[in-house]
Each structure stands twice: as C-alpha cells, then as structure tokens.
C-alpha atoms as a PDB file:
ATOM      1  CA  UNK A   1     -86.329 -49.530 -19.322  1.00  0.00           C
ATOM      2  CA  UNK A   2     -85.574 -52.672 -17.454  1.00  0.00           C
ATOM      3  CA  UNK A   3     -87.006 -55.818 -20.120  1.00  0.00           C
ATOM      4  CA  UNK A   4     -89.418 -58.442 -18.751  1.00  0.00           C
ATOM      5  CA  UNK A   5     -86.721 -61.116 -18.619  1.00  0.00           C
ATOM      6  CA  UNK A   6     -84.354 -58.486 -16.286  1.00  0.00           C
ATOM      7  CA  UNK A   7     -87.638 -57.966 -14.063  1.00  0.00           C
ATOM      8  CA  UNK A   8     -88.388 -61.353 -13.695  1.00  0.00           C
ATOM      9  CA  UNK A   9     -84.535 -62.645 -12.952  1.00  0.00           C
ATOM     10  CA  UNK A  10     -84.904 -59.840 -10.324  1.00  0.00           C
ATOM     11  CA  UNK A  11     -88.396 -61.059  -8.904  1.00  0.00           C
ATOM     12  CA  UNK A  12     -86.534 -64.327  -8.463  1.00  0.00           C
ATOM     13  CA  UNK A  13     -83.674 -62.791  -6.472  1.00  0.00           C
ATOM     14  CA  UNK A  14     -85.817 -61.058  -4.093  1.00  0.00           C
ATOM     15  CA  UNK A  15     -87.980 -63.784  -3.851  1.00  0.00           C
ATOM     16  CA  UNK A  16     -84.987 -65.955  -2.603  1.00  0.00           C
ATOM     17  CA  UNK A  17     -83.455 -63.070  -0.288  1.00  0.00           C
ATOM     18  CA  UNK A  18     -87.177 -62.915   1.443  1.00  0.00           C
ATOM     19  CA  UNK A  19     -87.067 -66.657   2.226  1.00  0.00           C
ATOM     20  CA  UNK A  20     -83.651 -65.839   3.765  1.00  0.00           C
ATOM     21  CA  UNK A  21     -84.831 -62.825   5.922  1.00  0.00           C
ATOM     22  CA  UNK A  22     -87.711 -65.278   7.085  1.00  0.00           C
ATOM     23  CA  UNK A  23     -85.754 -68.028   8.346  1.00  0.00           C
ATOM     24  CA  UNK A  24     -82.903 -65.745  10.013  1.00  0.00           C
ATOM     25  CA  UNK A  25     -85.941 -63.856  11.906  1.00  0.00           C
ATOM     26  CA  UNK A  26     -87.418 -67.189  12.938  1.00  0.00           C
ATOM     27  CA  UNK A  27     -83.523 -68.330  14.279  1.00  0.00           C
ATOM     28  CA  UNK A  28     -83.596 -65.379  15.807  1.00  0.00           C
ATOM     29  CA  UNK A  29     -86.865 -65.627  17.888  1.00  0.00           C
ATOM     30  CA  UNK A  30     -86.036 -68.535  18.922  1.00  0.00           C
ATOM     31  CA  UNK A  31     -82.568 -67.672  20.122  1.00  0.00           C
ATOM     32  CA  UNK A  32     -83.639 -64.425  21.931  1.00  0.00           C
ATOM     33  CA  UNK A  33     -85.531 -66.263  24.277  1.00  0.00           C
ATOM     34  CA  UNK A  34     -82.811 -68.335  25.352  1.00  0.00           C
ATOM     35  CA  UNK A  35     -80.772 -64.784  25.192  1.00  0.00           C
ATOM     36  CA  UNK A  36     -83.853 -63.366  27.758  1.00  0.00           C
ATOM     37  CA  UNK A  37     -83.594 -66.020  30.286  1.00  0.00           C
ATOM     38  CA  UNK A  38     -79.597 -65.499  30.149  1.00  0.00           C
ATOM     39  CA  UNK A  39     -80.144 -62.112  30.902  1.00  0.00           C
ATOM     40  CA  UNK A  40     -82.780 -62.112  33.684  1.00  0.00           C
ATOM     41  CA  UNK A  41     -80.155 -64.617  34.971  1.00  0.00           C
ATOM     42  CA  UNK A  42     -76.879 -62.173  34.425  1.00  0.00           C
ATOM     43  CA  UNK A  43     -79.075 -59.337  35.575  1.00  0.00           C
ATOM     44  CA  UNK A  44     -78.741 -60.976  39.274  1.00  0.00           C
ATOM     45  CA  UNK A  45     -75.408 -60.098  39.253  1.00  0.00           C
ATOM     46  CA  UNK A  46     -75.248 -57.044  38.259  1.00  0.00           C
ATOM     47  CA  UNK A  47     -78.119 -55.917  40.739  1.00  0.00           C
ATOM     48  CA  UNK A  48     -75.762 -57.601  43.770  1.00  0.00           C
ATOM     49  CA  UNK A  49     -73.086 -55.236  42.652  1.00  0.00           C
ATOM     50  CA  UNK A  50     -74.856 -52.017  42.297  1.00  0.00           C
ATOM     51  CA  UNK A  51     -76.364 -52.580  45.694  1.00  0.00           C
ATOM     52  CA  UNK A  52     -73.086 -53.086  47.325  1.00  0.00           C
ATOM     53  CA  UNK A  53     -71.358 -50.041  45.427  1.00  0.00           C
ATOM     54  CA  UNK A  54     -74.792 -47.772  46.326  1.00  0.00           C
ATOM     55  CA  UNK A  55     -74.664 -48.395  50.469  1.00  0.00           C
ATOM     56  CA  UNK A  56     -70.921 -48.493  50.374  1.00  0.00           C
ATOM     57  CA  UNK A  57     -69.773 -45.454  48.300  1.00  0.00           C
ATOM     58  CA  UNK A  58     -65.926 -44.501  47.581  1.00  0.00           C
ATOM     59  CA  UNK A  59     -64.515 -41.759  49.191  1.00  0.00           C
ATOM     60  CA  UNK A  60     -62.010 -41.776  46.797  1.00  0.00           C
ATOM     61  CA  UNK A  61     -61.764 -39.784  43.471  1.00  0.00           C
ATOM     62  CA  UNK A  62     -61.241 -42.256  40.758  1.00  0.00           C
ATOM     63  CA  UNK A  63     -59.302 -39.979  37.899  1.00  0.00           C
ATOM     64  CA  UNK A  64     -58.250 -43.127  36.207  1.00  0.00           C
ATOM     65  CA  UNK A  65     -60.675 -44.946  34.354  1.00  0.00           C
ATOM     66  CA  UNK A  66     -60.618 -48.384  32.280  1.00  0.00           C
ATOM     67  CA  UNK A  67     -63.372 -48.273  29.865  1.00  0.00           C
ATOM     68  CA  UNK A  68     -64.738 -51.644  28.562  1.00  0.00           C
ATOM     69  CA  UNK A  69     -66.801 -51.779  25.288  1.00  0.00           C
ATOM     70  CA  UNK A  70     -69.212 -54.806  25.084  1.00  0.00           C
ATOM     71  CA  UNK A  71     -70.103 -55.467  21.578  1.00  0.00           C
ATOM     72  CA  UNK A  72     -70.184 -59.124  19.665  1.00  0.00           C
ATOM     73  CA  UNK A  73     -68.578 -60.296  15.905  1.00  0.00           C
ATOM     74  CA  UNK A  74     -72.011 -60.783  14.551  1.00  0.00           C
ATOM     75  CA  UNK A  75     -73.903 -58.026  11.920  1.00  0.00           C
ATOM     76  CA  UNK A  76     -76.831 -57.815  10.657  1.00  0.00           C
ATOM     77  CA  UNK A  77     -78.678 -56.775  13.647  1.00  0.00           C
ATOM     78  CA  UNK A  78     -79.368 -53.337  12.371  1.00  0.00           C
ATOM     79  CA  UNK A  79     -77.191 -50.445  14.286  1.00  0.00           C
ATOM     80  CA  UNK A  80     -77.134 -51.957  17.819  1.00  0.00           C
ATOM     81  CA  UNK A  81     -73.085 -52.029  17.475  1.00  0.00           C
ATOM     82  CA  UNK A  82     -72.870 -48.297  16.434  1.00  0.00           C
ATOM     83  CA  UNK A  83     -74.890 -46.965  19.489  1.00  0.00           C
ATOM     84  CA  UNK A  84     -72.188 -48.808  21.576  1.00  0.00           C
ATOM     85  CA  UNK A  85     -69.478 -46.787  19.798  1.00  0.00           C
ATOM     86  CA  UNK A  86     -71.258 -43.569  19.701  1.00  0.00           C
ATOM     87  CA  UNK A  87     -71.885 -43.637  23.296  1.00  0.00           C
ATOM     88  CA  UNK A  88     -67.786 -44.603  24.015  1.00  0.00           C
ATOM     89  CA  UNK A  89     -67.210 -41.382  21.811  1.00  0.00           C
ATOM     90  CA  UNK A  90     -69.264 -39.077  23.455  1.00  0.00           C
ATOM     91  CA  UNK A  91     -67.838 -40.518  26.796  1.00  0.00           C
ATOM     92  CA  UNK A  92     -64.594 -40.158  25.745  1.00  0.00           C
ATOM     93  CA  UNK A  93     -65.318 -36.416  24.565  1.00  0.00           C
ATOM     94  CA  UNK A  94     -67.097 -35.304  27.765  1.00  0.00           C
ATOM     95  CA  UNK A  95     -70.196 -34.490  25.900  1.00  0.00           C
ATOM     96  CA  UNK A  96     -73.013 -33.765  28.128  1.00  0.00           C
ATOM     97  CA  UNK A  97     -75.568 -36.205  27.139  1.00  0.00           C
ATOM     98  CA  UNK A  98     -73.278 -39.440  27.303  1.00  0.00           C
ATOM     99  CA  UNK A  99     -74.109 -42.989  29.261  1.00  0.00           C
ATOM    100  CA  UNK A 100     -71.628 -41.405  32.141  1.00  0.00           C
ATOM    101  CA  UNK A 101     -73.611 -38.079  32.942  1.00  0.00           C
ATOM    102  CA  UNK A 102     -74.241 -37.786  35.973  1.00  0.00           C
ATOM    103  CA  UNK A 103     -71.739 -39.999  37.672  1.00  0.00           C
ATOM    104  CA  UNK A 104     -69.764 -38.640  40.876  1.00  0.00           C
ATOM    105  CA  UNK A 105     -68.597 -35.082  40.180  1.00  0.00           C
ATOM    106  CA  UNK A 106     -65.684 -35.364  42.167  1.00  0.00           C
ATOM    107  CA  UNK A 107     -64.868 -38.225  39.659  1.00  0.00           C
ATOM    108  CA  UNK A 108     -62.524 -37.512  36.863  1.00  0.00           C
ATOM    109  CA  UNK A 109     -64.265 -37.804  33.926  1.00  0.00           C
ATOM    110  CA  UNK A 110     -63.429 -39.981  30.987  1.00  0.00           C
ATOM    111  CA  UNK A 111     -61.000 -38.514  28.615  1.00  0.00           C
ATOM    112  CA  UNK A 112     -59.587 -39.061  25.612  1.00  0.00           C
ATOM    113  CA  UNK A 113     -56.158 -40.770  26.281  1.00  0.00           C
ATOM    114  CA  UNK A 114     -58.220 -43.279  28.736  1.00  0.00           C
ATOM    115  CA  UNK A 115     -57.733 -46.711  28.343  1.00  0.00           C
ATOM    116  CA  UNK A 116     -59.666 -49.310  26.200  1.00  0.00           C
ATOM    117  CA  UNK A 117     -60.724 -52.864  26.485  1.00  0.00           C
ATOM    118  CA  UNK A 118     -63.119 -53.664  23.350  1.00  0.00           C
ATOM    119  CA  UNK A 119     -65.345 -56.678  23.357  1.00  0.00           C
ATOM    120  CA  UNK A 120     -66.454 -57.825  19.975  1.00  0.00           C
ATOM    121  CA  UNK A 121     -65.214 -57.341  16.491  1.00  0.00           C
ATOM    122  CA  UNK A 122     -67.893 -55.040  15.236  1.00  0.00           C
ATOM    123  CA  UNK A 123     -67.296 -52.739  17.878  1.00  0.00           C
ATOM    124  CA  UNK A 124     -63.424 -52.942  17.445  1.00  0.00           C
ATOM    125  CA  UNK A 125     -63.413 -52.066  13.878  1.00  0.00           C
ATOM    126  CA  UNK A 126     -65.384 -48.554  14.456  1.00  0.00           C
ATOM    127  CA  UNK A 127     -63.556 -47.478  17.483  1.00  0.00           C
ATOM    128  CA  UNK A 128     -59.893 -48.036  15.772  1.00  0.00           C
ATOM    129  CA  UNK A 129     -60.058 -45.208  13.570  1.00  0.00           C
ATOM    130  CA  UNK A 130     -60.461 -42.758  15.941  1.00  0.00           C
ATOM    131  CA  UNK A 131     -59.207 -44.176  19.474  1.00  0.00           C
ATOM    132  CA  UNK A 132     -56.875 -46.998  18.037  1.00  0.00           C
ATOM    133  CA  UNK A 133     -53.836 -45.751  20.357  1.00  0.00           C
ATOM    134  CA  UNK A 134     -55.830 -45.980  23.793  1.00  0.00           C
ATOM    135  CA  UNK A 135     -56.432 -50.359  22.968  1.00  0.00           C
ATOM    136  CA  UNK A 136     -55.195 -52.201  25.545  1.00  0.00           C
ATOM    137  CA  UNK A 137     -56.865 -55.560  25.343  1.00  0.00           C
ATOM    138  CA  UNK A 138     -59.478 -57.019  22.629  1.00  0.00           C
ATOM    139  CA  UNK A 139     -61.664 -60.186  22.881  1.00  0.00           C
ATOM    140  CA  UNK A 140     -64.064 -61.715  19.598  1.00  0.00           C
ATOM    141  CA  UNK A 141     -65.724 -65.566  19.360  1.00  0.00           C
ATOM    142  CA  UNK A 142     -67.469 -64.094  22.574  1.00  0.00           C
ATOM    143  CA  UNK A 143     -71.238 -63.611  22.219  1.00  0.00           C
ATOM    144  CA  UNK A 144     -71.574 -66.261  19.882  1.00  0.00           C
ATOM    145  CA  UNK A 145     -73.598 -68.210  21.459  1.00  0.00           C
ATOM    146  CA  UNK A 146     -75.207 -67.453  25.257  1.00  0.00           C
ATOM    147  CA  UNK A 147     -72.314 -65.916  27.276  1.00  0.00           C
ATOM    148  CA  UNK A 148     -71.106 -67.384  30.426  1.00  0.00           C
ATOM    149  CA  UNK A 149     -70.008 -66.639  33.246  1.00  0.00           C
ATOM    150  CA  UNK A 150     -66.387 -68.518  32.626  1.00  0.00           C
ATOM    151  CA  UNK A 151     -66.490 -65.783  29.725  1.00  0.00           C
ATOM    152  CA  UNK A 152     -66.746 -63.124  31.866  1.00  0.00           C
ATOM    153  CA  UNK A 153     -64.265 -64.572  34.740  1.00  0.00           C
ATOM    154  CA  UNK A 154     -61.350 -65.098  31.390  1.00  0.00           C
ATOM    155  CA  UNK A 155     -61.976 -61.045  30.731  1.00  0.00           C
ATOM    156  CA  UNK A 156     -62.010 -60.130  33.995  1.00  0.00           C
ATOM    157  CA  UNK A 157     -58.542 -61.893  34.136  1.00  0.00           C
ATOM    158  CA  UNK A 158     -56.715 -60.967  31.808  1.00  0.00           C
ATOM    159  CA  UNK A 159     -57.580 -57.355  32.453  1.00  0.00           C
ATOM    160  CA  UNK A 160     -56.554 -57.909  35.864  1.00  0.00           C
ATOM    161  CA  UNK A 161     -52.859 -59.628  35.061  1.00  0.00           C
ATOM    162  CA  UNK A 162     -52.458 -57.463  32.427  1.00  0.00           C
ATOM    163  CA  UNK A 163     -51.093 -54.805  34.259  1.00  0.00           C
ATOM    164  CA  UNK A 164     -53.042 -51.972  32.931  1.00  0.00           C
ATOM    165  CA  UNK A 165     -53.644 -49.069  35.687  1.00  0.00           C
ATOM    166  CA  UNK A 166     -57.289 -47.883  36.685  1.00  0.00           C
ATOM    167  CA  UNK A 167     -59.038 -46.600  39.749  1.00  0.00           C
ATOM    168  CA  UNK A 168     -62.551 -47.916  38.959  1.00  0.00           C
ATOM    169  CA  UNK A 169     -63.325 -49.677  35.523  1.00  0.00           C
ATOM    170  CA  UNK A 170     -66.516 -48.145  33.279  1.00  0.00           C
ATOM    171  CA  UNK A 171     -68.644 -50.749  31.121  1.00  0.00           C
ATOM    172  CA  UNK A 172     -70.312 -49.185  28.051  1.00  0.00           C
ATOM    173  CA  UNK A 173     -73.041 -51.660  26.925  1.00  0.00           C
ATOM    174  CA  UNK A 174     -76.533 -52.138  25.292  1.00  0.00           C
ATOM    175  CA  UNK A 175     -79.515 -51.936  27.986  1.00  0.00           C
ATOM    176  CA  UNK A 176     -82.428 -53.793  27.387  1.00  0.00           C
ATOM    177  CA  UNK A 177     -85.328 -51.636  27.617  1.00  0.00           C
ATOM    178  CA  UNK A 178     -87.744 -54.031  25.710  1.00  0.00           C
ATOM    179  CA  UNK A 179     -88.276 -56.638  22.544  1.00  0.00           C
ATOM    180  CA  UNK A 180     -87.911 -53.924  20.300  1.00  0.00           C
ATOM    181  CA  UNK A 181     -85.840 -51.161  21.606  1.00  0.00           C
ATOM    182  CA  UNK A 182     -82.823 -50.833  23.358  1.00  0.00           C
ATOM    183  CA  UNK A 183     -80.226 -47.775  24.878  1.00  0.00           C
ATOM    184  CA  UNK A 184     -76.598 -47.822  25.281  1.00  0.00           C
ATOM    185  CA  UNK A 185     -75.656 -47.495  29.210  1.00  0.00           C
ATOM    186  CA  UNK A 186     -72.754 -47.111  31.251  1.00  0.00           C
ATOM    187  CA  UNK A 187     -71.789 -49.122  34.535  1.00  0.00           C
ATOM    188  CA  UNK A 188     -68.746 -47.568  36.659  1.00  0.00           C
ATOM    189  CA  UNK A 189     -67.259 -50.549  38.995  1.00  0.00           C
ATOM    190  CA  UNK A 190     -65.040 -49.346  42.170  1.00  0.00           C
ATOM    191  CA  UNK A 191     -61.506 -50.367  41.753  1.00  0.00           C
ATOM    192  CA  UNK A 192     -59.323 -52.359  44.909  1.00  0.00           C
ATOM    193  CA  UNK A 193     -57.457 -49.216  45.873  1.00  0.00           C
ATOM    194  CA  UNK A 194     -60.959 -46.957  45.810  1.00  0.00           C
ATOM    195  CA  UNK A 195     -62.417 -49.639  48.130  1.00  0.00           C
ATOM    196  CA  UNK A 196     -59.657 -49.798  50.322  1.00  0.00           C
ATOM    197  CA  UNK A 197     -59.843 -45.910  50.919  1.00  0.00           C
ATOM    198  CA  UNK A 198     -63.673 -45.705  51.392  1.00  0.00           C
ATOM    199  CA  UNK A 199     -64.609 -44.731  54.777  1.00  0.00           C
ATOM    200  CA  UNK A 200     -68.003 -47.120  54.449  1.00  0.00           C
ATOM    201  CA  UNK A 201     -66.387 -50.335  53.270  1.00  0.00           C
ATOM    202  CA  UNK A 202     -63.271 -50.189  56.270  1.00  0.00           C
ATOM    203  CA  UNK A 203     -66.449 -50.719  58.496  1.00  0.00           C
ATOM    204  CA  UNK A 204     -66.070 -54.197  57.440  1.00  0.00           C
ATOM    205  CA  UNK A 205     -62.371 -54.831  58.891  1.00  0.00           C
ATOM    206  CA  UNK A 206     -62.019 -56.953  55.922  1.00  0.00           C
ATOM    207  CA  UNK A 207     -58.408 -58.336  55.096  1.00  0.00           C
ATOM    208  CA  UNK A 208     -56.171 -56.961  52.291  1.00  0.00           C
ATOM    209  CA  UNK A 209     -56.723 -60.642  50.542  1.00  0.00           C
ATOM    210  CA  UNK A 210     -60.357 -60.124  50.845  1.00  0.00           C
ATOM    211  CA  UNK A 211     -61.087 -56.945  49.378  1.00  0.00           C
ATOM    212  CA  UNK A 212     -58.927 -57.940  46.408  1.00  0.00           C
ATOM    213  CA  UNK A 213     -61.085 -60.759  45.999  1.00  0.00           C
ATOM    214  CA  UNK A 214     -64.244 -59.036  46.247  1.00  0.00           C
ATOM    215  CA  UNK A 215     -62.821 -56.136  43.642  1.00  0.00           C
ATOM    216  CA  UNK A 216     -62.107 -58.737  40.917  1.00  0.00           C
ATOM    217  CA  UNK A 217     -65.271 -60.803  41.840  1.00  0.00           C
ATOM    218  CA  UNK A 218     -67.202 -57.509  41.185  1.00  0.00           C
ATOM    219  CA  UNK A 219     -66.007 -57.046  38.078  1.00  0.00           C
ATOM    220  CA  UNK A 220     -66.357 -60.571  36.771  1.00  0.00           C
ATOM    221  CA  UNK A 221     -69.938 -59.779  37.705  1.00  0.00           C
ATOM    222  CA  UNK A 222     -70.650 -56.781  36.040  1.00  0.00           C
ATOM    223  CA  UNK A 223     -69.095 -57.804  32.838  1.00  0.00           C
ATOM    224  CA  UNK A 224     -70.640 -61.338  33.149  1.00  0.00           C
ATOM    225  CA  UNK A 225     -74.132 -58.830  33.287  1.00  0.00           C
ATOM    226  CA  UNK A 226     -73.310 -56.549  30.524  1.00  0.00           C
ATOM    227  CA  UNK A 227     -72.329 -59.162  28.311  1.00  0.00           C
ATOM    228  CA  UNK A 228     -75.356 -61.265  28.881  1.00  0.00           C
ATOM    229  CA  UNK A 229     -78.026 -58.039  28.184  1.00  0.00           C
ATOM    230  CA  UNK A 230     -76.173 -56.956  25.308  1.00  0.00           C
ATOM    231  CA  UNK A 231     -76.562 -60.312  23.429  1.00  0.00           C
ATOM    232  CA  UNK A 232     -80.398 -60.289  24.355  1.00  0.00           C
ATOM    233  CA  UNK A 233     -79.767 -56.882  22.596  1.00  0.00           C
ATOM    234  CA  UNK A 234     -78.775 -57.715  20.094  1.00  0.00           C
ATOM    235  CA  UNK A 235     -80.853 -60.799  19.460  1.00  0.00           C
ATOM    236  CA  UNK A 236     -83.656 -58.885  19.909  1.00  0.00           C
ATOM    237  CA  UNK A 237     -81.986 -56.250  17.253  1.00  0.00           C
ATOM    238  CA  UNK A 238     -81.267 -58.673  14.896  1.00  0.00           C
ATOM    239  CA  UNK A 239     -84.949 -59.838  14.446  1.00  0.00           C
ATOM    240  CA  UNK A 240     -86.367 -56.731  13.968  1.00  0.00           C
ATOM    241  CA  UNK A 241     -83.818 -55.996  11.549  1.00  0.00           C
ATOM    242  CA  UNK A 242     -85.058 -59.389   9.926  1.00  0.00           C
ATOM    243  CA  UNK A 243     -88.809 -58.816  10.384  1.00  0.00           C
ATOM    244  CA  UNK A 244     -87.955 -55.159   8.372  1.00  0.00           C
ATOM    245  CA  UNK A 245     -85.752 -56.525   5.588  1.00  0.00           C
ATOM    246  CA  UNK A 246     -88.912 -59.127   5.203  1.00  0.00           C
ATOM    247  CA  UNK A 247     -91.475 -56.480   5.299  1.00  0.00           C
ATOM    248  CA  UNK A 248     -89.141 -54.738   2.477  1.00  0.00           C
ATOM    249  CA  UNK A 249     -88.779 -57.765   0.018  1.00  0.00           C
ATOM    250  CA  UNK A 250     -92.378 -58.131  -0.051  1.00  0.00           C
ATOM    251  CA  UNK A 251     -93.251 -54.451  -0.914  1.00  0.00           C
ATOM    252  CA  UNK A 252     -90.760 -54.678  -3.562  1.00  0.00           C
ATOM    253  CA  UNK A 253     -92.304 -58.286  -5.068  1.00  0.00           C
ATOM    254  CA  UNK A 254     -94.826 -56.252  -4.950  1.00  0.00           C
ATOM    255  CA  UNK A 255     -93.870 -53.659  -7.011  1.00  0.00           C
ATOM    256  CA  UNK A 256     -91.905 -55.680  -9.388  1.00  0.00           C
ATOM    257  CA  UNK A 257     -94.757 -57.986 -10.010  1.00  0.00           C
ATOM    258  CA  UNK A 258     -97.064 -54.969 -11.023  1.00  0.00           C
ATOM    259  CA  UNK A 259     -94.013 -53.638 -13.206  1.00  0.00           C
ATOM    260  CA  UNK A 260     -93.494 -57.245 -14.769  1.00  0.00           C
ATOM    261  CA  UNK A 261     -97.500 -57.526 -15.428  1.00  0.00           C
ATOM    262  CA  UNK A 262     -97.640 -54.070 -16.733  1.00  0.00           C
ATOM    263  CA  UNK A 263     -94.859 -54.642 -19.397  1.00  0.00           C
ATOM    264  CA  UNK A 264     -96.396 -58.722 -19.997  1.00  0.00           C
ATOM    265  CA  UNK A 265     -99.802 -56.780 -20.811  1.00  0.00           C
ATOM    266  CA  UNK A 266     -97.787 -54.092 -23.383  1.00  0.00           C
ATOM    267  CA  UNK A 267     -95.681 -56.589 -25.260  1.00  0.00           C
ATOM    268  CA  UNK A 268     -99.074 -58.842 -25.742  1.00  0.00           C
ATOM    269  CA  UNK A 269    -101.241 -55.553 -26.839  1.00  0.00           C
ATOM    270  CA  UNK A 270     -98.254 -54.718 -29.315  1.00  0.00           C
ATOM    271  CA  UNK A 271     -97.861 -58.206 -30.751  1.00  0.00           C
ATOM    272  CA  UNK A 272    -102.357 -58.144 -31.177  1.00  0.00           C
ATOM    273  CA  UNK A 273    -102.108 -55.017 -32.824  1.00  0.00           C
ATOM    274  CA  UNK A 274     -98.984 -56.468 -34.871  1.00  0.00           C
ATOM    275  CA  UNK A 275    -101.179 -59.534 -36.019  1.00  0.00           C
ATOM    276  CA  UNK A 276    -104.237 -57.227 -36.475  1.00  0.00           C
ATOM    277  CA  UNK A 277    -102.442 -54.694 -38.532  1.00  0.00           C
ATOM    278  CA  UNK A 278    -100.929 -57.572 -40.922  1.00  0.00           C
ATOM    279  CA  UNK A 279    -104.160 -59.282 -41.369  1.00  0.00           C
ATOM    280  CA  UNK A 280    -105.960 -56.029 -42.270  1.00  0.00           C
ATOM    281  CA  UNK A 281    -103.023 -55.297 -44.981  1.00  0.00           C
ATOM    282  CA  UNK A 282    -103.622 -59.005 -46.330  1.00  0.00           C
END
C-alpha cells in the first residue's frame, strides 16, 4: 500500500498535469476559431471545384490514381491522425465501407501499389510500415499554424514537377462535421489528360495552355480546402482531448484525496490508540 507521502507527491503531480490540460484546452479554443473562419474560407474553394467537376464530368476512366494524405506534425489531439490512416488503408484495400465508395464505377479503384503523397508527420509515421514503398513525396511544418493558400500552391507544385503519373489525384482528409466530431472523407480531383478527353469540358474550346492551368489551379484548391478543414479538425480534436484529460485529473484528485484522507485519519487513530495504550500501562 502506497504511504501518505507517495499519495501526496502524486496528488501534486496530477495537480500540476491538470493545470496543463487547462491551459492547452483554453489555447486551443481560442485557436479553433481562427481554424473555423480559415475553413469556412478554404471551404469556398473546394465548393468552386466540386461544382465544376459535377456539371462537367470525365468521360474518361481514371485507373491511375495519386492519393494525398492530409494530416499535421502535432499530437495530442486524441485519434484524429489515425482515422486519416485507417481510411487510406481501407482505400488502398478496396474495402467496401472506405471514404472512396461510391465513386465512378468505371473508375479504377485505388489499389495497393498506388501512389502516395503524405502531408504531416503523424500521418507519415503510421502509413510507413505498411505502404512505405508507394511514398512519393512528404511535406511536415505545414499545419502549424492556419494554412495558406501559398501552402497549398508549394504542394500542388511540387507534385506537379515531380513527375509522378496520375489520371485524377484522390485527397483523404478529416471532414468537419461539428465542434466535437469529425469523419475522414475522400475528394477525387480530375487530372489534365481526363479533362482533355471529357466530352462536357471540349464544349468550352478551351486552349491546351488553359486547361493545364485550370487542372493545376484545381488542385491547388482542393488541397488548399482539405488542408484548411483538417486543421479546424484537429483543433477542434485537440480540445476535446484537453477538456477529457481535465475531466480525468480531477476525478483522480479526487480519488487520491479521499485515499490520502483515509490513510491521514488511520495513522492519527493508530498513534491515539498508541498514546492511550501507554498511558493506561503507566
């Protein structure tokens, strides 16, 4: 049995971690609604594309696909990361329930030699083990503050000069459903050549120059969306991980305190019955 000095060393220690758990939940109020204006923001964007992509569809089977994991560096924020990397997983295994069900069916599916751009540390680390071989490009110091759109336009970039072949690019991501829950999602962004062949978009006439433009534009704009809901994700994440690691230090004060007042009440009834027993002897 722990002794009252042990119990009270570890009152202190929770005591301090509590104080800790308070202020990062506070930080992280304040910076998620900073991270909910970025997002309503970013959301624009990505609204813009999905209209364009829903009137003008691809004719085009896209059997090559680029998948793009948005994650950040940051951790505790409860399991916000792993749902990203679950979801890539089951994508990448063609299970049934995963972000891309019900995409195109005359789309190749993802599969698992497809290749991988991760975003984020966290992310990067749990998708090594098992998909290490299919990394083509990886990003961190991203997310650490409010993403920008100059963030998104360097990814976009670099994926684009990189030389990595892909009919149409898929973003796996964190959706924001509300302040205290969120569900990995998938986003599926037309390549150049799948443009180029779609019956709806040569309506347009648009030049060669043009459509490249507009295919690297889109994706700067759907990864400049992802990565600004995913951070409100995670912000959001991250204080309710905070608020329940608070909630937890204080039931276990609780307990301790009862343990360390239990024990403080035995030691004094044994040293009274000490005194009374030697003064009845006398």
């Amino acid at each position: 049995m722990a002794t009252l000095r042990e119990i009270e060393l570890r009152l202190k220690s929770v005591r301090n971690i509590e104080k800790i758990t308070k202020s990062m939940k506070m930080i992280a109020s304040s910076k998620l609604a900073k991270a909910q204006k970025a997002m309503e923001a970013g959301k624009a964007y990505g609204i813009a594309n999905k209209e364009v992509f829903t009137h003008v569809p691809s004719d085009k089977p896209t059997p090559n696909k680029l998948l793009i994991v948005v994650s950040s560096d940051k951790g505790l924020c409860g399991g916000i990361h792993s749902s990203v990397s679950k979801a890539t997983r089951r994508a990448m295994a063609n299970v049934e329930d995963s972000p891309l069900a019900g995409s195109n069916p005359n789309d190749a599916t993802v599969d698992a030699t497809s290749p991988i751009v991760v975003v984020g540390d966290k992310s990067k680390a749990q998708l090594l083990r098992v998909a290490g071989d299919n990394f083509q490009l990886t990003f961190n110091q991203i997310g650490r503050d409010i993403p920008t759109f100059a963030d998104a336009a360097i990814i976009a970039d670099l994926i684009i000069t990189g030389n990595i072949k892909y009919d149409s690019v898929v973003i796996v991501h964190n959706k924001f459903v509300s302040a205290i829950s969120y569900e990995p999602t998938a986003v599926e962004i037309k390549g150049e050549e799948a443009l180029k062949e779609s019956n709806a978009f040569k309506v347009y006439e648009n030049e060669d120059d043009a459509t490249k433009d507009f295919a690297e534009f889109s994706l700067a704009n759907a990864i400049y969306a992802a990565l600004t809901e995913g951070h409100a994700c995670e912000q959001s994440a991250r204080r309710n991980a905070m608020d329940n690691a608070s909630k937890n230090a204080k039931d276990m004060i609780n307990s301790l305190q009862m343990q360390y007042n239990r024990g403080r009440q035995a030691a004094i009834t044994n040293e009274l019955v000490d005194i009374i027993t030697g003064a009845s002897a006398l």
